[in-house]
PDB file of N, CA and C in Angstrom:
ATOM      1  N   UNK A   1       0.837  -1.181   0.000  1.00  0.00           N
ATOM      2  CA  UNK A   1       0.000   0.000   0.000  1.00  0.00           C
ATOM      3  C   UNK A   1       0.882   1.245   0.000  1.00  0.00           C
ATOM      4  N   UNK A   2       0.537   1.975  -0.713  1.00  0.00           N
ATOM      5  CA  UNK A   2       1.235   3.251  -1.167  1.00  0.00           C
ATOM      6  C   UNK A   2       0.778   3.965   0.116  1.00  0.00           C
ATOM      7  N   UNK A   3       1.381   5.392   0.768  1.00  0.00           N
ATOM      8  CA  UNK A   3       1.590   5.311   2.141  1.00  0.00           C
ATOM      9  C   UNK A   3       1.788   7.528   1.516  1.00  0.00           C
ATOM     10  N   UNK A   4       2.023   7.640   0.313  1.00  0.00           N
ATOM     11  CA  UNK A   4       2.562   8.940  -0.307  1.00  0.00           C
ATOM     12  C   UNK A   4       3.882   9.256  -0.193  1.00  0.00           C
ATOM     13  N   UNK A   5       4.016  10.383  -0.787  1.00  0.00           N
ATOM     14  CA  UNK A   5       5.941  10.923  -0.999  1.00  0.00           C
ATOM     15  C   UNK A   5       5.948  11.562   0.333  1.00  0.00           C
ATOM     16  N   UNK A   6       6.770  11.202   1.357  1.00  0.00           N
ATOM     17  CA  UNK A   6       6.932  11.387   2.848  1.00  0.00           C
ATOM     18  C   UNK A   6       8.914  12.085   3.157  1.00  0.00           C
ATOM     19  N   UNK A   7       9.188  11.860   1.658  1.00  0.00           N
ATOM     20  CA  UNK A   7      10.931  11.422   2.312  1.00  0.00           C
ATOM     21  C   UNK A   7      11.802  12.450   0.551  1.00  0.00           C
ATOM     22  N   UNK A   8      12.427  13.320   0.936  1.00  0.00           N
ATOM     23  CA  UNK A   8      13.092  13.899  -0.219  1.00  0.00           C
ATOM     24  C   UNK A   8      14.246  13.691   0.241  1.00  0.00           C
ATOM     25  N   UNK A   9      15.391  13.166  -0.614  1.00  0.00           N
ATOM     26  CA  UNK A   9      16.953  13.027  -0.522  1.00  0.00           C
ATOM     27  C   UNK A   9      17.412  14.088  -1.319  1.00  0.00           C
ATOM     28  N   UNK A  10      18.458  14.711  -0.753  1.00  0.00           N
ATOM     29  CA  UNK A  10      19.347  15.814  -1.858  1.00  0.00           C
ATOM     30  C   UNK A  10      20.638  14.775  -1.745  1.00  0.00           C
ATOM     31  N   UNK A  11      21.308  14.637  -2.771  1.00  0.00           N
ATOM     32  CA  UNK A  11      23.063  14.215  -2.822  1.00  0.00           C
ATOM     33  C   UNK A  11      23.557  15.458  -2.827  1.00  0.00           C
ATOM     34  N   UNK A  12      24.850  15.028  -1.854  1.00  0.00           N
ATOM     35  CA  UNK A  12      25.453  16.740  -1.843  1.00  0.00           C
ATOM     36  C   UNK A  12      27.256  16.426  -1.189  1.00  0.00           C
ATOM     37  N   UNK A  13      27.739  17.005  -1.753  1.00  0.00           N
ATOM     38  CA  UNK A  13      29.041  16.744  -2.093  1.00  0.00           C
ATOM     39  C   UNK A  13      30.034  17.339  -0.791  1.00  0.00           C
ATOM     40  N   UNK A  14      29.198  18.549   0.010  1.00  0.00           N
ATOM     41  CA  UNK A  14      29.931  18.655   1.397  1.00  0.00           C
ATOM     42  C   UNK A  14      28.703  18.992   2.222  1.00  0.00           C
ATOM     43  N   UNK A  15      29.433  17.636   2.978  1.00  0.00           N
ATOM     44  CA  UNK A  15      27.990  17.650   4.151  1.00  0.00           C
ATOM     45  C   UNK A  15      27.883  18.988   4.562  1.00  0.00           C
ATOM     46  N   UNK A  16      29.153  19.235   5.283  1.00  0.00           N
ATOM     47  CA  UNK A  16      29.056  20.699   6.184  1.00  0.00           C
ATOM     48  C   UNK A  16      28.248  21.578   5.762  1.00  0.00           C
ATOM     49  N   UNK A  17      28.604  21.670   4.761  1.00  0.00           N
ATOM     50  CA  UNK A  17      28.424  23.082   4.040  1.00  0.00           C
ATOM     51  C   UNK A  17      26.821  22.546   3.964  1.00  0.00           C
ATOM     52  N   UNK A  18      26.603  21.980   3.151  1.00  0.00           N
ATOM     53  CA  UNK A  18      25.019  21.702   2.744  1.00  0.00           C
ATOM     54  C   UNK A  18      23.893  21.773   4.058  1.00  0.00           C
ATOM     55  N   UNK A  19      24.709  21.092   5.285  1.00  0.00           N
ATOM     56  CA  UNK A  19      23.932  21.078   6.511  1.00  0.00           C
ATOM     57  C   UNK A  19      23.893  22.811   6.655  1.00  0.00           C
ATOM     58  N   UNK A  20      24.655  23.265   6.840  1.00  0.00           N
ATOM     59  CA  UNK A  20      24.720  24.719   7.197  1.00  0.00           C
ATOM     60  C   UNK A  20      23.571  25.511   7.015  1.00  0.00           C
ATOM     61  N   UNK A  21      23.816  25.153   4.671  1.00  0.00           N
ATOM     62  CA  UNK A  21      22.457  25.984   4.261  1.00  0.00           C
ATOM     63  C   UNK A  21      21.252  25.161   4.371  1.00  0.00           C
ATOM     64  N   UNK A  22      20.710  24.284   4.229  1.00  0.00           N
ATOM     65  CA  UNK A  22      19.513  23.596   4.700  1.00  0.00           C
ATOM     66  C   UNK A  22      19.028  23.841   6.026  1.00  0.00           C
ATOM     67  N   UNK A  23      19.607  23.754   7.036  1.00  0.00           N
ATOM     68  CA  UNK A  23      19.419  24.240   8.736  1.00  0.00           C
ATOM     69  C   UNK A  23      18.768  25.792   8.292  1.00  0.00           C
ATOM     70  N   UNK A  24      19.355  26.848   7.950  1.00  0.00           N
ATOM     71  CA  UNK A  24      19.013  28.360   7.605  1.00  0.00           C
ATOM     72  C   UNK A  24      17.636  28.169   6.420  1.00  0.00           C
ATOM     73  N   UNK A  25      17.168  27.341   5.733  1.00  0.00           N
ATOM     74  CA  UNK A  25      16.366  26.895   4.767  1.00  0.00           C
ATOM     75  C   UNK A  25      15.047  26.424   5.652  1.00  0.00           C
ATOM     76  N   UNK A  26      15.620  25.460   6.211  1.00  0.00           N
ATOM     77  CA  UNK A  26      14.112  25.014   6.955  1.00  0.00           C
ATOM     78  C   UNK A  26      14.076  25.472   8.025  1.00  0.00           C
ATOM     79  N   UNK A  27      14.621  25.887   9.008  1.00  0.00           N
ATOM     80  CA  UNK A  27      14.458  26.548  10.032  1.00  0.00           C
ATOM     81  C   UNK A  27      14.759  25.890  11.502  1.00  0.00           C
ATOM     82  N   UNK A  28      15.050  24.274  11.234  1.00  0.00           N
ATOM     83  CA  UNK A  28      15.472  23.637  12.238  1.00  0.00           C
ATOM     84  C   UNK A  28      16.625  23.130  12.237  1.00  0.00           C
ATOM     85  N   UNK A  29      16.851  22.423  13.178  1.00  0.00           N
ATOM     86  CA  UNK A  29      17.991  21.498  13.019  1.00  0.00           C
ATOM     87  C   UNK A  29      17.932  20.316  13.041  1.00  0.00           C
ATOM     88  N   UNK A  30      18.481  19.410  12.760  1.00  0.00           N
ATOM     89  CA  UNK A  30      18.597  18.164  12.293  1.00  0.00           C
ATOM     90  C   UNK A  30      18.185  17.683  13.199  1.00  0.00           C
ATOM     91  N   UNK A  31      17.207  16.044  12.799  1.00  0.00           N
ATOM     92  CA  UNK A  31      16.938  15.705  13.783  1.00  0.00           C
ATOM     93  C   UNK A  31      18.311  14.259  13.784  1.00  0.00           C
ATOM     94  N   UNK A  32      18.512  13.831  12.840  1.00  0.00           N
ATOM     95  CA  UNK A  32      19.903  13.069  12.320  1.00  0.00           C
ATOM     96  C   UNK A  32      21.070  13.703  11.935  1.00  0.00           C
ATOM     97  N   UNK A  33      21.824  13.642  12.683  1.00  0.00           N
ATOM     98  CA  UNK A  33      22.990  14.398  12.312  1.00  0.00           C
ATOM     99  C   UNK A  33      24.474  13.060  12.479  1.00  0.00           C
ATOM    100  N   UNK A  34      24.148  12.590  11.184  1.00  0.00           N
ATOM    101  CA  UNK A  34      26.009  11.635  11.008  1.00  0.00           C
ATOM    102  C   UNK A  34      26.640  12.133  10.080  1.00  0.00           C
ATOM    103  N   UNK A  35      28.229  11.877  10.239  1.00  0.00           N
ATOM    104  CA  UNK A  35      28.488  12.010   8.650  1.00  0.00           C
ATOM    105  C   UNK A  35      28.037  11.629   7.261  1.00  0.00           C
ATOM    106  N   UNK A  36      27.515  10.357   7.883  1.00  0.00           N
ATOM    107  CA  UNK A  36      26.679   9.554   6.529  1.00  0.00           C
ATOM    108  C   UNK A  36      25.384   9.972   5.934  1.00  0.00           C
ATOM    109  N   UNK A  37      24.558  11.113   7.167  1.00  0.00           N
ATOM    110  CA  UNK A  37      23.543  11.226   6.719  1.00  0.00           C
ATOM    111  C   UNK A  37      22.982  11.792   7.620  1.00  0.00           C
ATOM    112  N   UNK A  38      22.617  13.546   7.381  1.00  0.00           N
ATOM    113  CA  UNK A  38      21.569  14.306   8.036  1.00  0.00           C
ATOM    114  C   UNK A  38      20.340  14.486   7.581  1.00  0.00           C
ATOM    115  N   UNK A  39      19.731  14.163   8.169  1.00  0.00           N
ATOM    116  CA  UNK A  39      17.854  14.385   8.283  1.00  0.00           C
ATOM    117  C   UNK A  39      17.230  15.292   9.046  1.00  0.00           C
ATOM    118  N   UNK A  40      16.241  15.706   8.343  1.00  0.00           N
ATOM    119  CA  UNK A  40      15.472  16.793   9.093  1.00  0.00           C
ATOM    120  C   UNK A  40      14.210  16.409   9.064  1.00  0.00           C
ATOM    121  N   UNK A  41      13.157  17.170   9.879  1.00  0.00           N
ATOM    122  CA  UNK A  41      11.565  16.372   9.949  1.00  0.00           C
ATOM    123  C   UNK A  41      11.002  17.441  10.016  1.00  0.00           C
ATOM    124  N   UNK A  42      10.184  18.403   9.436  1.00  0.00           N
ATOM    125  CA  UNK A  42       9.256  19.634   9.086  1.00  0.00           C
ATOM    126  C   UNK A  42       8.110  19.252   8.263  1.00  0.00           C
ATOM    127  N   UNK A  43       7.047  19.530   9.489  1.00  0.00           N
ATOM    128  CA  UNK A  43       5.623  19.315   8.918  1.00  0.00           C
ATOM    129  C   UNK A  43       5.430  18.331   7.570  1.00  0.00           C
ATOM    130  N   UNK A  44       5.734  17.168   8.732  1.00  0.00           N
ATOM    131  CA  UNK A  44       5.354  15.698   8.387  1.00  0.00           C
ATOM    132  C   UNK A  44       5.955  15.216   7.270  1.00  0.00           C
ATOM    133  N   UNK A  45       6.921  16.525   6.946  1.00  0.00           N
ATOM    134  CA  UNK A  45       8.273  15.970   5.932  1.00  0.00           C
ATOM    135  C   UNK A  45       9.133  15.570   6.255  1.00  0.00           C
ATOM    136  N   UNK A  46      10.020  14.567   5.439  1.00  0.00           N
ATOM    137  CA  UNK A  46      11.780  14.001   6.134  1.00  0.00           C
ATOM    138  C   UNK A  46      12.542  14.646   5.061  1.00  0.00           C
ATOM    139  N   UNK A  47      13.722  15.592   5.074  1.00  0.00           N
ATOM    140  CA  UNK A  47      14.179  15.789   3.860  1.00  0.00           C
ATOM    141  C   UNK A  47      15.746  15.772   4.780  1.00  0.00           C
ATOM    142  N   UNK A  48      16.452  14.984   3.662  1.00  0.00           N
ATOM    143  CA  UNK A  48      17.814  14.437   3.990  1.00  0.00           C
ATOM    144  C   UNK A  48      18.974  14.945   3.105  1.00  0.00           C
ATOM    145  N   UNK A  49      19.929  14.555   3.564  1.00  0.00           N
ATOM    146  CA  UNK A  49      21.527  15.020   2.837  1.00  0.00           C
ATOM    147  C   UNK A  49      22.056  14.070   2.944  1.00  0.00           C
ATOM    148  N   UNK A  50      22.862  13.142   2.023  1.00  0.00           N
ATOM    149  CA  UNK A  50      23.469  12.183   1.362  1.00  0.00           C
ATOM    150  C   UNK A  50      24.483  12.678   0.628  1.00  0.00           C
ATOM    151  N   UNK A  51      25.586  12.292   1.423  1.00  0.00           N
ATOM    152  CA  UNK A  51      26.975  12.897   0.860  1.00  0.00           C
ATOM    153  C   UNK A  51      27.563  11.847   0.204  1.00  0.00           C
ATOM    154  N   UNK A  52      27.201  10.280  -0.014  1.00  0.00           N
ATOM    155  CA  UNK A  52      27.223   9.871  -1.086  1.00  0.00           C
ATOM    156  C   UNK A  52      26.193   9.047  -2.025  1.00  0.00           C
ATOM    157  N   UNK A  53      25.145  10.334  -2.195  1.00  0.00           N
ATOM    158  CA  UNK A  53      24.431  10.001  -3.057  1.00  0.00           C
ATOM    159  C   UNK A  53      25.215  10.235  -4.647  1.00  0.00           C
ATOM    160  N   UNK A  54      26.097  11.052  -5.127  1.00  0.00           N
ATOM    161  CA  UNK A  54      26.221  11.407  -6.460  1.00  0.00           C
ATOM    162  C   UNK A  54      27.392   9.886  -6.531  1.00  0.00           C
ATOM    163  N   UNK A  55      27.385   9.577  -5.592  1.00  0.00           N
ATOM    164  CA  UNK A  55      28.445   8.169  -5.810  1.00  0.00           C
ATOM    165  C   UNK A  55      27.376   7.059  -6.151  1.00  0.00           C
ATOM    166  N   UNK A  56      26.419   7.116  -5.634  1.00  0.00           N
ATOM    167  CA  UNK A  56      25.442   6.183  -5.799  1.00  0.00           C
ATOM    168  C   UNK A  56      24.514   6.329  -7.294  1.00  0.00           C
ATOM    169  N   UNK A  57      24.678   7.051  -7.940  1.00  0.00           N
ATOM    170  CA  UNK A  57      24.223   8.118  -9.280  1.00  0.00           C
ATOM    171  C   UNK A  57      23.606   8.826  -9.536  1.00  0.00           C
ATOM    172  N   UNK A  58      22.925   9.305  -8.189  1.00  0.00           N
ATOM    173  CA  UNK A  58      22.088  10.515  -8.127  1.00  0.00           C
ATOM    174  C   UNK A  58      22.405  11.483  -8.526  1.00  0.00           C
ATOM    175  N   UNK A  59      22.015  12.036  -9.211  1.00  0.00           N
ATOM    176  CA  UNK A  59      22.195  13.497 -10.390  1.00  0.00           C
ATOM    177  C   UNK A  59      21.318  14.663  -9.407  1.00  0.00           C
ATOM    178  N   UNK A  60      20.414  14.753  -8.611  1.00  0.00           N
ATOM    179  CA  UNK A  60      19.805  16.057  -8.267  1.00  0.00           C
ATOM    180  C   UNK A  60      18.522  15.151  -6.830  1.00  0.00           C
ATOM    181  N   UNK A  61      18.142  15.413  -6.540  1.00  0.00           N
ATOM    182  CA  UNK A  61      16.569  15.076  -4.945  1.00  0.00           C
ATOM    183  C   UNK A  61      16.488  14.055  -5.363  1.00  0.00           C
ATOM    184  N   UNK A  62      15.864  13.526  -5.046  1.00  0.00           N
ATOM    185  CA  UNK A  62      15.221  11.840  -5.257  1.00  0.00           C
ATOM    186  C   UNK A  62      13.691  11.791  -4.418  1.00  0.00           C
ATOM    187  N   UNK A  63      12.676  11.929  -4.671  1.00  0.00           N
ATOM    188  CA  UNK A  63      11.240  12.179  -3.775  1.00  0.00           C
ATOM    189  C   UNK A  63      11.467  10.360  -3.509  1.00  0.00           C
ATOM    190  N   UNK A  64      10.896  10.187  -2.426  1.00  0.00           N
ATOM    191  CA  UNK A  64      10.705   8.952  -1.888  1.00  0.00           C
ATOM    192  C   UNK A  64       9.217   8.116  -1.733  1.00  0.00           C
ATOM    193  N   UNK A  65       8.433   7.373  -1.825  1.00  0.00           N
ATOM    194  CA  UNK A  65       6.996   7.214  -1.747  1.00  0.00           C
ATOM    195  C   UNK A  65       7.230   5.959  -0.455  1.00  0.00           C
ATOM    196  N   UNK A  66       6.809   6.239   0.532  1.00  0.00           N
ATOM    197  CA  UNK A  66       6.398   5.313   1.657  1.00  0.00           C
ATOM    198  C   UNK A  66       5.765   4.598   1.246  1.00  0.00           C
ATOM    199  N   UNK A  67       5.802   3.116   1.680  1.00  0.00           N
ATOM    200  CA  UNK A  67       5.139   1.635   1.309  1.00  0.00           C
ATOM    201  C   UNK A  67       5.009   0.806   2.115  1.00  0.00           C
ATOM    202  N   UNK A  68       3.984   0.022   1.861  1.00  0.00           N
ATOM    203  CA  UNK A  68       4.361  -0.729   3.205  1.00  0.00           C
ATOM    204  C   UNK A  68       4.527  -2.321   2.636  1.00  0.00           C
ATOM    205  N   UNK A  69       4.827  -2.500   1.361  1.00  0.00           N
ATOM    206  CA  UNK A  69       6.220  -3.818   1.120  1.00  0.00           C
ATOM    207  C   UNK A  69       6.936  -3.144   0.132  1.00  0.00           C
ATOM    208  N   UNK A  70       7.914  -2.675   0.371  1.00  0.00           N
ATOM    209  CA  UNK A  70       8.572  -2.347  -0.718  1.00  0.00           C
ATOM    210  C   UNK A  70       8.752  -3.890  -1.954  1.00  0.00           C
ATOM    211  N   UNK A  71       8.828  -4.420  -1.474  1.00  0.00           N
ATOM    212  CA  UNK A  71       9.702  -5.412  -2.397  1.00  0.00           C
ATOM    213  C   UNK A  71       8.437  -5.592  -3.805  1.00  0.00           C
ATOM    214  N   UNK A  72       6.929  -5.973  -3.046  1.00  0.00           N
ATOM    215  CA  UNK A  72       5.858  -6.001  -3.963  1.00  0.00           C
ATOM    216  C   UNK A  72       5.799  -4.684  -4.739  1.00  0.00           C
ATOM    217  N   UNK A  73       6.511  -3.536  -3.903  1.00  0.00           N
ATOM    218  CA  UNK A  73       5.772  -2.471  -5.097  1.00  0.00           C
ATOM    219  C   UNK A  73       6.765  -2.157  -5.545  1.00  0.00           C
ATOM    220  N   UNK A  74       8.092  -2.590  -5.718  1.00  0.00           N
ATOM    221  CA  UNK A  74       9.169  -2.420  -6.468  1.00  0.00           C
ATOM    222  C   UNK A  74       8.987  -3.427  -7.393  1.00  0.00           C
ATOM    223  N   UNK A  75       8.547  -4.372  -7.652  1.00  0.00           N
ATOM    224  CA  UNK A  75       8.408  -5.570  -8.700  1.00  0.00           C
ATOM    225  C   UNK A  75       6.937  -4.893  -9.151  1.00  0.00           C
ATOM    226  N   UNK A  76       6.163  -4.254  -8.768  1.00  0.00           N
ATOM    227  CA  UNK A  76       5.106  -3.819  -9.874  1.00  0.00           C
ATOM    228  C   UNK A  76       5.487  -2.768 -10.801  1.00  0.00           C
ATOM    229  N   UNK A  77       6.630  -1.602 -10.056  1.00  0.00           N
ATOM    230  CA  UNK A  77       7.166  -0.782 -11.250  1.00  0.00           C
ATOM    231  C   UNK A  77       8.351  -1.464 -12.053  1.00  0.00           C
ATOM    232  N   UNK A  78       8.732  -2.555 -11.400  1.00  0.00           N
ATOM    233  CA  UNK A  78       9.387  -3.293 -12.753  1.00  0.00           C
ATOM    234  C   UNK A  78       8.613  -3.683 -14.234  1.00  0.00           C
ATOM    235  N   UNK A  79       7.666  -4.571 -13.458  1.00  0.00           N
ATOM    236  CA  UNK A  79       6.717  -5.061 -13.859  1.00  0.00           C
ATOM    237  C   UNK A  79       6.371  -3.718 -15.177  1.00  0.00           C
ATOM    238  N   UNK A  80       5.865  -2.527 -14.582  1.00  0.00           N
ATOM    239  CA  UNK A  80       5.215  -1.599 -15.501  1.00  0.00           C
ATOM    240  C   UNK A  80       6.586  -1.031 -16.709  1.00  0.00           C
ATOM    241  N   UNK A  81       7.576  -1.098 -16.567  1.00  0.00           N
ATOM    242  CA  UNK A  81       8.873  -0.691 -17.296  1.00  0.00           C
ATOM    243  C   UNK A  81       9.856   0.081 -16.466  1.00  0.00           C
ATOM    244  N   UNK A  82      10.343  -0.235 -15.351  1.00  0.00           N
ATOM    245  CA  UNK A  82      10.979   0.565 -14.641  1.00  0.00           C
ATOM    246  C   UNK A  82      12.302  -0.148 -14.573  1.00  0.00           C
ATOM    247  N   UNK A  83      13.510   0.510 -14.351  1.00  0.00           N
ATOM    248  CA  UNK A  83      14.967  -0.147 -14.230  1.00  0.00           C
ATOM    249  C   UNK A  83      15.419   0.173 -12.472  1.00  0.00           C
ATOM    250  N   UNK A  84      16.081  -1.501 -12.011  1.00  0.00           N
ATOM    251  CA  UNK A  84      16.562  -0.669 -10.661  1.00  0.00           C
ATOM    252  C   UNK A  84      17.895  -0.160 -11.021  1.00  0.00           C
ATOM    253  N   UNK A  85      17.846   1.235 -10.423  1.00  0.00           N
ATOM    254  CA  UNK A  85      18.539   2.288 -10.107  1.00  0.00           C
ATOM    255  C   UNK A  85      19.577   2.089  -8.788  1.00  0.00           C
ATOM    256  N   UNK A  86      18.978   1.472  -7.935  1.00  0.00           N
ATOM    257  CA  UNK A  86      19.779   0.924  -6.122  1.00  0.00           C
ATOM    258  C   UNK A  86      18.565  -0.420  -5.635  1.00  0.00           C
ATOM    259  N   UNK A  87      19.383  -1.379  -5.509  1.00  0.00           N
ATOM    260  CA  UNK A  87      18.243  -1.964  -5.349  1.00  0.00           C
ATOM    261  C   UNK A  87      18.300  -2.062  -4.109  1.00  0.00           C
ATOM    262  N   UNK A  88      17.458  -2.928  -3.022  1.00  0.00           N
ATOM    263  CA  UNK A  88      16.676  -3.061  -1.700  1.00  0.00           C
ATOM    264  C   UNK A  88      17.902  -2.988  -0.911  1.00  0.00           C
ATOM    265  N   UNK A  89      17.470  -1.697  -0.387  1.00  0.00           N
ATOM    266  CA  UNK A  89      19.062  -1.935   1.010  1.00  0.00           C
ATOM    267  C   UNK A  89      18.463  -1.702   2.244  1.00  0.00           C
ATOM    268  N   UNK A  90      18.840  -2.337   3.098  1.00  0.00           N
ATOM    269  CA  UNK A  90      18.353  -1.993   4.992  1.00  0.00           C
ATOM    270  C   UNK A  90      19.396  -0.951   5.411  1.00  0.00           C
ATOM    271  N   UNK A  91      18.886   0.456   5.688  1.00  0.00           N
ATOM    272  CA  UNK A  91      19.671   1.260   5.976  1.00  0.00           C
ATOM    273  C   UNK A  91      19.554   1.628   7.842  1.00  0.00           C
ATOM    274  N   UNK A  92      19.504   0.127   7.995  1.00  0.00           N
ATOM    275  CA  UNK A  92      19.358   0.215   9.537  1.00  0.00           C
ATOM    276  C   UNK A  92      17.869   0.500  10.113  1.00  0.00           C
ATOM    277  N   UNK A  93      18.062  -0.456  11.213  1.00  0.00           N
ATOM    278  CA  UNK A  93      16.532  -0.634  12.005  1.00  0.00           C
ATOM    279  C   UNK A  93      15.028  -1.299  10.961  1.00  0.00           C
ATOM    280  N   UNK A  94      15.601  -1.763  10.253  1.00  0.00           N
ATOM    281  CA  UNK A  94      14.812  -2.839   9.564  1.00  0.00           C
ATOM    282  C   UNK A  94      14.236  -2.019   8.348  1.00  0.00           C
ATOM    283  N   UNK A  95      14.639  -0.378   8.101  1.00  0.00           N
ATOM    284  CA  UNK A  95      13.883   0.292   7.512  1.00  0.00           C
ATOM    285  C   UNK A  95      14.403   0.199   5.820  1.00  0.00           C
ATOM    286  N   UNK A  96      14.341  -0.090   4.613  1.00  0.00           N
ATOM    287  CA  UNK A  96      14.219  -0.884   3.584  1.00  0.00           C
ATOM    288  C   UNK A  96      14.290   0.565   2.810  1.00  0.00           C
ATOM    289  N   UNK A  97      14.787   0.797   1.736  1.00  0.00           N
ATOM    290  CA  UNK A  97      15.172   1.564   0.507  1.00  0.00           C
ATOM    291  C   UNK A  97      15.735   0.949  -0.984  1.00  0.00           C
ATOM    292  N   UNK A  98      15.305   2.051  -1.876  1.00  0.00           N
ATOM    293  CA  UNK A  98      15.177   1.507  -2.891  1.00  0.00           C
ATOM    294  C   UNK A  98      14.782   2.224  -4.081  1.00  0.00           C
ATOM    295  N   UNK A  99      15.849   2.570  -5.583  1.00  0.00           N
ATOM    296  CA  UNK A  99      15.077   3.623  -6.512  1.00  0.00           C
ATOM    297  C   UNK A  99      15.300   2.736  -7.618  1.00  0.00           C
ATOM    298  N   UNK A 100      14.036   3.241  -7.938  1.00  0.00           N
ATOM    299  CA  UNK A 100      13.868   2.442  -9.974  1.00  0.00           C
ATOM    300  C   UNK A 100      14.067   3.716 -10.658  1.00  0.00           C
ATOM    301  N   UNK A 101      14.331   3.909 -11.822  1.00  0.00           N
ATOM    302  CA  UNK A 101      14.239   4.497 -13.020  1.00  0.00           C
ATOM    303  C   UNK A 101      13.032   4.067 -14.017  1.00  0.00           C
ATOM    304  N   UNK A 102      11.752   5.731 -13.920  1.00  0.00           N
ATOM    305  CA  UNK A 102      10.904   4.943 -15.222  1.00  0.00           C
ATOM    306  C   UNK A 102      11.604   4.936 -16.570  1.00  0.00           C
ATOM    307  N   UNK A 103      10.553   5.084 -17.501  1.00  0.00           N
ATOM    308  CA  UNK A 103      11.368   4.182 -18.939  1.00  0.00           C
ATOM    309  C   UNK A 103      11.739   6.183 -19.520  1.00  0.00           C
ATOM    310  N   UNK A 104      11.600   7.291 -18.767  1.00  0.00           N
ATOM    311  CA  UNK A 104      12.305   8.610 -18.798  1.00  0.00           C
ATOM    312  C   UNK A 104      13.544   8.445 -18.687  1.00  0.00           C
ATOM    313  N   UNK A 105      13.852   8.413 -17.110  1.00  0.00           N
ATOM    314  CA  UNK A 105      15.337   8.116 -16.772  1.00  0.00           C
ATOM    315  C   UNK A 105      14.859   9.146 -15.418  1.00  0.00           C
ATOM    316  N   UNK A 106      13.631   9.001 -14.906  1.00  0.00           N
ATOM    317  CA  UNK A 106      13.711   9.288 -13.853  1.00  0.00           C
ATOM    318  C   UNK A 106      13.575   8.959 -12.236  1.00  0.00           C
ATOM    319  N   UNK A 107      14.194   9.190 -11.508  1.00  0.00           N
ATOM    320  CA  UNK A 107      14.092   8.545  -9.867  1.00  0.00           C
ATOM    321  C   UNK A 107      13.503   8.437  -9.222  1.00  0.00           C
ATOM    322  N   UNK A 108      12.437   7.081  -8.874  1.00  0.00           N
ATOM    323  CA  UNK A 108      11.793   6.727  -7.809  1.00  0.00           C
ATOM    324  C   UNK A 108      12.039   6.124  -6.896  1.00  0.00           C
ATOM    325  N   UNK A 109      12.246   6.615  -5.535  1.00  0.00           N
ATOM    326  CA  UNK A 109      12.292   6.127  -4.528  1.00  0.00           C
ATOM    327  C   UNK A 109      11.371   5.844  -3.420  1.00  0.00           C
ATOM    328  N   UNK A 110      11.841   4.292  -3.242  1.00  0.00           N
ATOM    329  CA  UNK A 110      10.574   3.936  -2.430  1.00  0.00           C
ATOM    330  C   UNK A 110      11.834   3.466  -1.071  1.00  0.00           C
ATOM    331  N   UNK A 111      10.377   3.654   0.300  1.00  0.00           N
ATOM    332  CA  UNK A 111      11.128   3.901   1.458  1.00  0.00           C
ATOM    333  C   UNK A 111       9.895   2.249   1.897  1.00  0.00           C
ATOM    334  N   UNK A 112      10.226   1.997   2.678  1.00  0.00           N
ATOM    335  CA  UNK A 112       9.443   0.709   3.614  1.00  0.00           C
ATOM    336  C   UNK A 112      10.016   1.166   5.068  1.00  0.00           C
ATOM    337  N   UNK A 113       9.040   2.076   5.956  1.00  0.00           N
ATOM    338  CA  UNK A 113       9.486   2.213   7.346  1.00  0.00           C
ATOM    339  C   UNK A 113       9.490   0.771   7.997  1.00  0.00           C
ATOM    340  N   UNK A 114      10.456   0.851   9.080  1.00  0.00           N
ATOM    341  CA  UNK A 114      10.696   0.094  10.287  1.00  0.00           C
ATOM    342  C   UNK A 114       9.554  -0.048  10.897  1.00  0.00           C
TER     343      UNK A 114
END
């Protein structure tokens, strides 16, 4: 069950710096703060920084769609013409990620909370 776009990733090439201007952008501060990966949570949004997303091939955000099996609704946008892009990773606490490419060349990411 589709769950909506809950989760935006930026790739960004210096954490620091990017945390800096995003903090002055949204108005808070992180509620995740690693090197690997700061997150923020503003009105029922998650929007994150991934310092190696452009390693991973992210070109620009990545919107995310909450699910609750990823794996079934990643095999239905196969299914429809989609390419995986990253396939199923546990990025800790059981919580499941994952982007296809439609037949554009563009990034869907699907999240499966913990």
């Amino acid at each position: 069950m589709n769950q909506g776009l809950k989760t935006i990733i930026y790739p960004v090439k210096d954490i620091a710096q990017a945390k800096a201007l995003y903090t002055k952008l949204l108005g808070v501060e992180p509620t995740i703060d690693q090197p690997y990966y700061v997150g923020y949570s503003l009105a029922g949004q998650d929007i994150a920084l991934d310092p190696n997303g452009h390693k991973k091939g992210l070109t620009g955000p990545v919107s995310y769609w909450h699910v609750t099996d990823l794996k079934q609704s990643m095999q239905q946008l196969l299914d429809a013409g989609s390419q995986v892009q990253q396939d199923v990773q546990d990025v800790g606490g059981g919580k499941l990620v994952a982007i296809v490419k439609d037949p554009d060349g563009n990034s869907i990411g699907l999240i499966q909370p913990s």
